[in-house]
Protein backbone atom coordinates (compact mmCIF):
# COMPACT_ATOMS: atom_id res chain seq x y z
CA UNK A 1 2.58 2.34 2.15
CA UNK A 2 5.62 -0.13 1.35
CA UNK A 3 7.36 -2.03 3.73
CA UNK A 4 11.42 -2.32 2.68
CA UNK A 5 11.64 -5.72 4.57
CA UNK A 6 15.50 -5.21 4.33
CA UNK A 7 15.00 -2.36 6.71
CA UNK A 8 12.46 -3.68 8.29
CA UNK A 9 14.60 -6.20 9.27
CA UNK A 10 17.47 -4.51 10.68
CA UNK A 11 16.81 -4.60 14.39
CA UNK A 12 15.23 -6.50 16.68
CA UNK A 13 11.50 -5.27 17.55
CA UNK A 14 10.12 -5.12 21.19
CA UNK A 15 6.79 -5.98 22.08
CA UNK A 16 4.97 -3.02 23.68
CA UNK A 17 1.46 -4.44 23.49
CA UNK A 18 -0.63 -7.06 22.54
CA UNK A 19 -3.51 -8.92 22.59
CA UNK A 20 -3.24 -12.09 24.63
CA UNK A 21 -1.38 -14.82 22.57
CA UNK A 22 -0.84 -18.51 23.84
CA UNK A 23 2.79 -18.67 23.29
CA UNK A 24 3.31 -15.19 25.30
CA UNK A 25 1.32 -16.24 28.30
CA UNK A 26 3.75 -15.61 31.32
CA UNK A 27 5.93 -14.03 30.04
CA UNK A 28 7.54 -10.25 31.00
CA UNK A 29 9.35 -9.35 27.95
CA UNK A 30 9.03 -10.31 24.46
CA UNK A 31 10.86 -9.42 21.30
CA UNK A 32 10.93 -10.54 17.80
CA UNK A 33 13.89 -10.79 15.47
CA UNK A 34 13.35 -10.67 11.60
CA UNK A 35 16.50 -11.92 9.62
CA UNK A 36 16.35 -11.15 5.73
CA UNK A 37 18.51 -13.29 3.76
CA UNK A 38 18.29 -13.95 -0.34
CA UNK A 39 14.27 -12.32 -0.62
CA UNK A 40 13.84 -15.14 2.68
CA UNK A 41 12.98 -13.91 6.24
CA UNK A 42 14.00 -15.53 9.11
CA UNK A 43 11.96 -15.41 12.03
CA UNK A 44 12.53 -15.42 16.05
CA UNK A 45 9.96 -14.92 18.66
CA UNK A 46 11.35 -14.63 22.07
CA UNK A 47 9.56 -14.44 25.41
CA UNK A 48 12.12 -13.83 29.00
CA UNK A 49 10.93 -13.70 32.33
CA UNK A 50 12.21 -11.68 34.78
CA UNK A 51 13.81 -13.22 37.94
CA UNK A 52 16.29 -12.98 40.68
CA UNK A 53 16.74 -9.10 38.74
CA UNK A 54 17.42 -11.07 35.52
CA UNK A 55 15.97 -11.85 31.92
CA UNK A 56 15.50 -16.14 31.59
CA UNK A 57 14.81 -17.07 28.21
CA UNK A 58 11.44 -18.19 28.80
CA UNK A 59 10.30 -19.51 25.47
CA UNK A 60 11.33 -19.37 21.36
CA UNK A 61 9.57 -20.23 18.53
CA UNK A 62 11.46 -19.96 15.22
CA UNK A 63 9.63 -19.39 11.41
CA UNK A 64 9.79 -18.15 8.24
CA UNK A 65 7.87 -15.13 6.51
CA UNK A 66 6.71 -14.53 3.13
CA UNK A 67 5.31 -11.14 1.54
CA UNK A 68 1.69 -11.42 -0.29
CA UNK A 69 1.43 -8.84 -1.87
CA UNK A 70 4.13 -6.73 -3.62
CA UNK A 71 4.10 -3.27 -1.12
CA UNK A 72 5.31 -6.36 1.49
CA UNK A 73 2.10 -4.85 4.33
CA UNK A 74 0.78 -8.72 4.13
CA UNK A 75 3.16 -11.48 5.11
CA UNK A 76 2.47 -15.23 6.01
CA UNK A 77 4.05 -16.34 9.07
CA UNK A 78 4.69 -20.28 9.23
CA UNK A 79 5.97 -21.00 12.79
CA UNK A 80 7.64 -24.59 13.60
CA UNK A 81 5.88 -25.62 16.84
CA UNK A 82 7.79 -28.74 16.87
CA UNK A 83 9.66 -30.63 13.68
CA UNK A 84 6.29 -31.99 12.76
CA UNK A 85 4.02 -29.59 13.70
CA UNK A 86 4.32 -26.06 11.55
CA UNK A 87 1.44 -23.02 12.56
CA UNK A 88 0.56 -20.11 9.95
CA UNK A 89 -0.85 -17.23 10.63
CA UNK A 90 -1.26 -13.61 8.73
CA UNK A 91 0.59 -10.78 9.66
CA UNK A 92 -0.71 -7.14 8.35
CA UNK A 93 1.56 -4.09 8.99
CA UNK A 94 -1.30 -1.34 9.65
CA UNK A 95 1.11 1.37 10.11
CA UNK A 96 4.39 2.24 10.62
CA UNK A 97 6.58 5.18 11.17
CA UNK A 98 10.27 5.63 10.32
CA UNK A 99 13.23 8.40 11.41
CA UNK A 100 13.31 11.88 10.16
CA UNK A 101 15.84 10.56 7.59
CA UNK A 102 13.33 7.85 6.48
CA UNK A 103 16.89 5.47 7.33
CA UNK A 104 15.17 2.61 9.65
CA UNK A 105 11.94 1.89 10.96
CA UNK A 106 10.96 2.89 14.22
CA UNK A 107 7.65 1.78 15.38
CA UNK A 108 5.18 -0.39 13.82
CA UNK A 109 1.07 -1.54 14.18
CA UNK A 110 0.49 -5.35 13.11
CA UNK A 111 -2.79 -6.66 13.18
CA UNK A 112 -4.54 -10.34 11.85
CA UNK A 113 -6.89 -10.15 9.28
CA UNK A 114 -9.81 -11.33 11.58
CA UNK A 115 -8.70 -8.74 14.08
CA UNK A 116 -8.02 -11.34 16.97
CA UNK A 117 -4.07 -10.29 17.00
CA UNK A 118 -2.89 -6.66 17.41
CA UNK A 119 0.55 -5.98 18.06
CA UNK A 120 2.63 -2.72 18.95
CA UNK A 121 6.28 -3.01 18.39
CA UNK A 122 9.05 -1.17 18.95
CA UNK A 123 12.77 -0.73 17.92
CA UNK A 124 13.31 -0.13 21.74
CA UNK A 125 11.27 -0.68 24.59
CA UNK A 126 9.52 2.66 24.68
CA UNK A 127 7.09 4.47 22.13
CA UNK A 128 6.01 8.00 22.11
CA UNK A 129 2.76 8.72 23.60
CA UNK A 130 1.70 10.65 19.90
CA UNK A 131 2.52 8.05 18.32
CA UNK A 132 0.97 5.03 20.40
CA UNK A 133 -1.94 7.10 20.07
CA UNK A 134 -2.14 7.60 16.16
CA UNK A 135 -1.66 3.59 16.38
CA UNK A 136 -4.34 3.01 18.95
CA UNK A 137 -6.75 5.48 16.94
CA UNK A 138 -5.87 3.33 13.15
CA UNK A 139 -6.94 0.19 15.30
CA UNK A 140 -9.99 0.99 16.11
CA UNK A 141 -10.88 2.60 13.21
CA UNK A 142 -9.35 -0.89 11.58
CA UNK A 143 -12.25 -2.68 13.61
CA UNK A 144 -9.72 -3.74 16.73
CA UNK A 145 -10.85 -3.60 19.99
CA UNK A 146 -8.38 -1.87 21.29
CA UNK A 147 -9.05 -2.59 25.29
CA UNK A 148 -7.82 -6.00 24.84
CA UNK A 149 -4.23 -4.95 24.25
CA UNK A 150 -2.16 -6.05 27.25
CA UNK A 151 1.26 -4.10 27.77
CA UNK A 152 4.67 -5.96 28.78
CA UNK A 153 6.07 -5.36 32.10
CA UNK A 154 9.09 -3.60 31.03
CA UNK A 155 8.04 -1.35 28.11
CA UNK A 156 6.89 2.07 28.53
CA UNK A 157 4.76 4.93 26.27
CA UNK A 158 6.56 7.96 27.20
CA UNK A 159 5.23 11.38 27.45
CA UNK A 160 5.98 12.67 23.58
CA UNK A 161 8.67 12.07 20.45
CA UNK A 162 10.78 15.51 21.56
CA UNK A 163 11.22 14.16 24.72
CA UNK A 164 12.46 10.96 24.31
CA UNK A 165 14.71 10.06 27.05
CA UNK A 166 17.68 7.47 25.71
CA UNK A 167 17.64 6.26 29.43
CA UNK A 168 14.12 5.14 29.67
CA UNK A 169 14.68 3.29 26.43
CA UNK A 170 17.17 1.22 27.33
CA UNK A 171 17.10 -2.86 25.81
CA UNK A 172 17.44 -4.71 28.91
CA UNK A 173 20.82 -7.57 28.51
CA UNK A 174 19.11 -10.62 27.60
């Protein structure tokens, strides 16, 4: 598998599950927003809660990425907490799938090597039931326990790929 980090960062990617992570804690919706600029990427963690029937930017934590290895499936995230204070961590893409035309990337698995993060994303805030299961079955046969994946309040796993309903799917306005 190689990961085209141009197209992998052409759209924003929506948090459909994850384990428990500090920086997430309270929040309803989170997405992630990879910018790729000279062989650099940009990075954008968001977290909005959801009040009064509106998103609130909640938290953001900006960083940089680096590939480490050259099929780009390993890349260090450095995070900058606060000007002084800079957190790394390692971010392996497990699996991902793309469109029938192989154009952009759809969905995508991330896991930590020590198998304390697992993350499903999402272009939009749904993913097909096939293939949240095909990700939930390469986790645990990665060595992730699985049942500690928490889901946001406003994503969804939908019945199946056919049936994907563009109104389900909709990005909230943040």
């Amino acid at each position: 598998m190689y990961i085209d980090l141009q197209k992998y960062c052409l759209h924003p990617w929506y948090q459909i599950a994850s384990f428990p992570q500090r920086y997430t804690r309270g929040c309803d919706f989170t997405r992630a927003i990879y910018t790729y600029t000279n062989n650099k990427i940009e990075v954008l963690n968001e977290c909005f809660k959801f009040k009064n029937n509106t998103f609130i930017k909640y938290k953001n934590v900006h960083g940089t990425a680096e590939s480490l290895n050259n099929i780009n499936t390993r890349l260090k995230i450095t995070f900058n907490i606060l000007p002084f204070i800079k957190v790394e961590g390692l971010y392996y893409i497990l699996d991902i799938v793309s469109d029938v035309d192989n154009q952009q990337y759809l969905y995508v698995l991330v896991g930590g090597p020590d198998k304390d993060s697992l993350w499903i994303l999402s272009i939009n805030t749904c993913i097909p039931k096939d293939i949240h299961d095909q990700f939930i079955l390469k986790a645990k046969q990665l060595g992730y326990d699985t049942n500690k994946l928490e889901y946001d309040n406003f994503t969804k796993v939908i019945p199946n790929k056919l049936g994907l309903n563009k109104s389900e799917c909709k990005v909230p306005i943040l």
